[in-house]
Protein backbone atom coordinates (compact mmCIF):
# COMPACT_ATOMS: atom_id res chain seq x y z
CA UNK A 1 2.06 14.29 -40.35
CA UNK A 2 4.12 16.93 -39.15
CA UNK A 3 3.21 18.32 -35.60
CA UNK A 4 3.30 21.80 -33.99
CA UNK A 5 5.58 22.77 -31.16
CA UNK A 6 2.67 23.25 -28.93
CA UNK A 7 1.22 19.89 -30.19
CA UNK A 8 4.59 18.25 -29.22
CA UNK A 9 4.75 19.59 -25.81
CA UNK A 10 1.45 18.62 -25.25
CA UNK A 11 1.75 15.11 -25.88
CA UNK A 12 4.87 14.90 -23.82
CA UNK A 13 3.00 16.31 -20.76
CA UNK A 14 -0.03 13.89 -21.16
CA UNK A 15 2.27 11.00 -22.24
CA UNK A 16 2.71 9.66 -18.23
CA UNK A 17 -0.44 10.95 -17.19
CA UNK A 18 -2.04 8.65 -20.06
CA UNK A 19 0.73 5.32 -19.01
CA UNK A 20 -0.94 5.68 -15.55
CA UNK A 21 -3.88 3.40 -16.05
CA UNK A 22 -6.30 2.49 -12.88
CA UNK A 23 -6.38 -1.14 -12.14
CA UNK A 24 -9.00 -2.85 -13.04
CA UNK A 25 -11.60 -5.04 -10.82
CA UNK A 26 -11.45 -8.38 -11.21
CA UNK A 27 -8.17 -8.31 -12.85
CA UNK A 28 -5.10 -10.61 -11.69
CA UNK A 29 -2.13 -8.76 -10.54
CA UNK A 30 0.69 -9.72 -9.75
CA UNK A 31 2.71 -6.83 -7.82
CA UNK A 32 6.28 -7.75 -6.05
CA UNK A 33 8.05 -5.75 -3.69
CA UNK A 34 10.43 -5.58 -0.42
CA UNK A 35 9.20 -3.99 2.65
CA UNK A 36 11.37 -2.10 5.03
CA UNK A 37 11.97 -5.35 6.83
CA UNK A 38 13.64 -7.16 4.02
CA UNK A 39 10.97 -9.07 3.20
CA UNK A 40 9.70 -10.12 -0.26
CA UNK A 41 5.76 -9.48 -0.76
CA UNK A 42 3.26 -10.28 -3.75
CA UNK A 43 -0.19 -9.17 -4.27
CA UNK A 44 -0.44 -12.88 -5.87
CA UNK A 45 1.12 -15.46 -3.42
CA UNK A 46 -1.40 -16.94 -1.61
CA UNK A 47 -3.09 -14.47 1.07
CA UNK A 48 -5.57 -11.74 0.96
CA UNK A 49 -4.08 -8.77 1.08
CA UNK A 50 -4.44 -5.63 1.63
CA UNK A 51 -2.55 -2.76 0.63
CA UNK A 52 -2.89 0.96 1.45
CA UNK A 53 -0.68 3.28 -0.96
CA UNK A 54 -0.33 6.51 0.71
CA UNK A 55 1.93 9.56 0.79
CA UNK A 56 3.43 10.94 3.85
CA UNK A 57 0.76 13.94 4.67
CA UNK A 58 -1.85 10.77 4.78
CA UNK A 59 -0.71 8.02 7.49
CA UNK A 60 -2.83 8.70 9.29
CA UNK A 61 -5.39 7.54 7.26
CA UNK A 62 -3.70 4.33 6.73
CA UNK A 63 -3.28 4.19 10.18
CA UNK A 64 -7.49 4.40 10.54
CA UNK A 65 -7.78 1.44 7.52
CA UNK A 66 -5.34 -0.54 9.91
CA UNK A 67 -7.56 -0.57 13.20
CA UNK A 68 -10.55 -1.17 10.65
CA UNK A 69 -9.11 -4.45 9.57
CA UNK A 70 -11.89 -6.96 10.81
CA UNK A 71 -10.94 -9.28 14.09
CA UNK A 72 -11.50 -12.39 12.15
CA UNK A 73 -8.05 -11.32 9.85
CA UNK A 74 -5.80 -10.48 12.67
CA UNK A 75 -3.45 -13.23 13.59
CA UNK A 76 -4.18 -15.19 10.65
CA UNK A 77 -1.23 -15.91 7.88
CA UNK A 78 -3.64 -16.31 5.07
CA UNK A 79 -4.56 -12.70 5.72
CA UNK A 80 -1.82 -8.83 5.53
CA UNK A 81 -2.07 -5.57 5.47
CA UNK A 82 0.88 -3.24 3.46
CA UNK A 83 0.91 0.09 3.44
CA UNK A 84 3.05 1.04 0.60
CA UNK A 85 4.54 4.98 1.58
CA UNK A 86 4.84 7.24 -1.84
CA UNK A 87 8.01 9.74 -0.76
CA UNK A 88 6.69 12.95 -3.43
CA UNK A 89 10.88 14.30 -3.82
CA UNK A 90 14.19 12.26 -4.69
CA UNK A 91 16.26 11.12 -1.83
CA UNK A 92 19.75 10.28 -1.55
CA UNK A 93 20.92 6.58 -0.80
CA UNK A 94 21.81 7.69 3.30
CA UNK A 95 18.80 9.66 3.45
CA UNK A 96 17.05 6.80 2.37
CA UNK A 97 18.62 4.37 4.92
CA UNK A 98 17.85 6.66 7.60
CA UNK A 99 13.99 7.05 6.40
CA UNK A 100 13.68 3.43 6.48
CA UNK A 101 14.75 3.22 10.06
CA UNK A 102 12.26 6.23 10.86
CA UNK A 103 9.75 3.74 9.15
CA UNK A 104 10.51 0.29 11.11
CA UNK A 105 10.66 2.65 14.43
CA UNK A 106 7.40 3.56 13.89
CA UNK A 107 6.21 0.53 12.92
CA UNK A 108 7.63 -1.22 16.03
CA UNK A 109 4.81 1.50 17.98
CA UNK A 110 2.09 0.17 15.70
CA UNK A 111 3.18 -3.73 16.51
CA UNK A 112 2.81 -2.71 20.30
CA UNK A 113 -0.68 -0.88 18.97
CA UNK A 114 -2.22 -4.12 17.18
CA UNK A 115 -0.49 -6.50 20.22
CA UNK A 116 -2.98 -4.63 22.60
CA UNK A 117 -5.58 -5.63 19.98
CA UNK A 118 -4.46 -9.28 19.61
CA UNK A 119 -4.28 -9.52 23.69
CA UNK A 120 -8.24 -8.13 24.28
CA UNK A 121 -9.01 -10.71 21.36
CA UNK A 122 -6.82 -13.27 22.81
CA UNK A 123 -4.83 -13.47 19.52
CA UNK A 124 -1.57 -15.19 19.78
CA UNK A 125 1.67 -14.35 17.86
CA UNK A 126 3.90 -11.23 17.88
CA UNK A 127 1.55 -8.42 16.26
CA UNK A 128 4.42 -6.72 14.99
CA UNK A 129 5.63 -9.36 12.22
CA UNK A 130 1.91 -8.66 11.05
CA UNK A 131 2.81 -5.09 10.30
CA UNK A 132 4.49 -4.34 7.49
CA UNK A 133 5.12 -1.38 5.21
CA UNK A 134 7.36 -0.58 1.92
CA UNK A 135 8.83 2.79 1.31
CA UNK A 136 8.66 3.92 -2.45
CA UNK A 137 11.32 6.40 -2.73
CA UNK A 138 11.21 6.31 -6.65
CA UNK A 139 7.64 6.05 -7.54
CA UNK A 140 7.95 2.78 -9.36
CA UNK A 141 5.97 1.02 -6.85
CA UNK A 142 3.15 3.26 -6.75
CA UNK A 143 2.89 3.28 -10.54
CA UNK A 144 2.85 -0.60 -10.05
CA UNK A 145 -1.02 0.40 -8.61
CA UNK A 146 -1.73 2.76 -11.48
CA UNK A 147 -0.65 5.63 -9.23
CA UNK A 148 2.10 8.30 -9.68
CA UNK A 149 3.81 9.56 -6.73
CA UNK A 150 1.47 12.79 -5.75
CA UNK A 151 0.71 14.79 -2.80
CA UNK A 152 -2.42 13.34 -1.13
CA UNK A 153 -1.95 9.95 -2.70
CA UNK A 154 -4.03 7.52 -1.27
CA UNK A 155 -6.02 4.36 -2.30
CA UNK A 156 -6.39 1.16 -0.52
CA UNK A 157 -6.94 -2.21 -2.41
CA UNK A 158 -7.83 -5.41 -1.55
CA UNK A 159 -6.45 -8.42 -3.23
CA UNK A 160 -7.63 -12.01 -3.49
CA UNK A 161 -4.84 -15.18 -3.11
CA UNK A 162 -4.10 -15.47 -6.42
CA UNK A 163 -3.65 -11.41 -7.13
CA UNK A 164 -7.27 -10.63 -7.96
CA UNK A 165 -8.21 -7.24 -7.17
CA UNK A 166 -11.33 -7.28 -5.41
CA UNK A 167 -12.17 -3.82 -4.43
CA UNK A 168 -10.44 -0.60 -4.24
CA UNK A 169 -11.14 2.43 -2.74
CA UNK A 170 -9.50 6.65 -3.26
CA UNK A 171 -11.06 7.11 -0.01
CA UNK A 172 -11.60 5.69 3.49
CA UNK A 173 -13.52 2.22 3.21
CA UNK A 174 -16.16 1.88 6.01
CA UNK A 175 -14.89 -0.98 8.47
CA UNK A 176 -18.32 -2.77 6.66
CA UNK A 177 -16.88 -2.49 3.40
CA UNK A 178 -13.11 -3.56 4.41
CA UNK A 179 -14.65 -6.57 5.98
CA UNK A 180 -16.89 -7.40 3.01
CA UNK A 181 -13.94 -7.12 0.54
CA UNK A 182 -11.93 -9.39 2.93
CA UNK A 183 -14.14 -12.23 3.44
């Protein structure tokens, strides 16, 4: 079968569209990365997790799935929160280095955000080793999530210990609904 110029094109423009599949609830996943801290993370290593993948135009909607992380998480090991951030252009290896600076800057002001928390709820333990975040410069993280790297990407998910997505959201969850998925 011989196919049309137009018929060509058209495939090749609907080709990564169609290899960006939605995850699946209820399906094991097992998603590595390294967050701007060095560290090695896995949606399937032994804690609930949750992970907010968001572009830059929509932290602070990550920020507001952050404070509505239920008290009965905060502090504890078995439980993180990663907010994986989708850069939308290409960026050079220094500009990168100096982006993920930006990043652990600001996340040092959200560790002295959630310590306030931990101190009302008399949480011990430096808050800001419980903040963590990964910057996607190339998109192959966000695709890892089913997820090319758009303007206005966001979607929060919430994995089980062994990598078992248990709920996902393209929107806000309700601080009822984070907590439900959680427990």
């Amino acid at each position: 079968m011989r196919l049309a110029p137009i018929q060509l094109l058209t495939l090749l423009f609907l080709f990564p569209v169609a290899a960006q599949c939605e995850l699946s609830v209820g399906q094991v996943y097992s998603i590595s990365f390294v967050d701007v801290d060095g560290n090695t993370l896995s949606t399937a290593d032994g804690h609930v997790t949750a992970v907010v993948v968001t572009s830059e135009s929509n932290l602070d909607r990550a920020r507001a799935v952050g404070d509505r992380i239920p008290n009965f998480c905060l502090g504890k090991p078995d439980y993180r929160m990663i907010t994986v951030l989708s850069f939308q252009k290409e960026h050079s290896k220094p500009v990168r280095m100096v982006l993920a600076a930006l990043i652990r800057r600001r996340l040092d002001g959200e560790g002295r955000r959630l310590q306030s928390r931990y101190d009302q709820l008399k949480v011990a333990g430096n808050a800001r080793r419980d903040v963590r975040a990964v910057a996607d410069f190339d998109g192959t993280i966000s695709s890892q999530f089913g997820l090319s790297a758009t303007a206005g990407n966001f979607r929060v998910f919430v994995f089980g210990r062994s990598g078992q997505l248990l709920r996902q959201w393209n929107d806000l969850p309700s601080a009822e609904e984070l907590a439900a998925a959680l427990k």
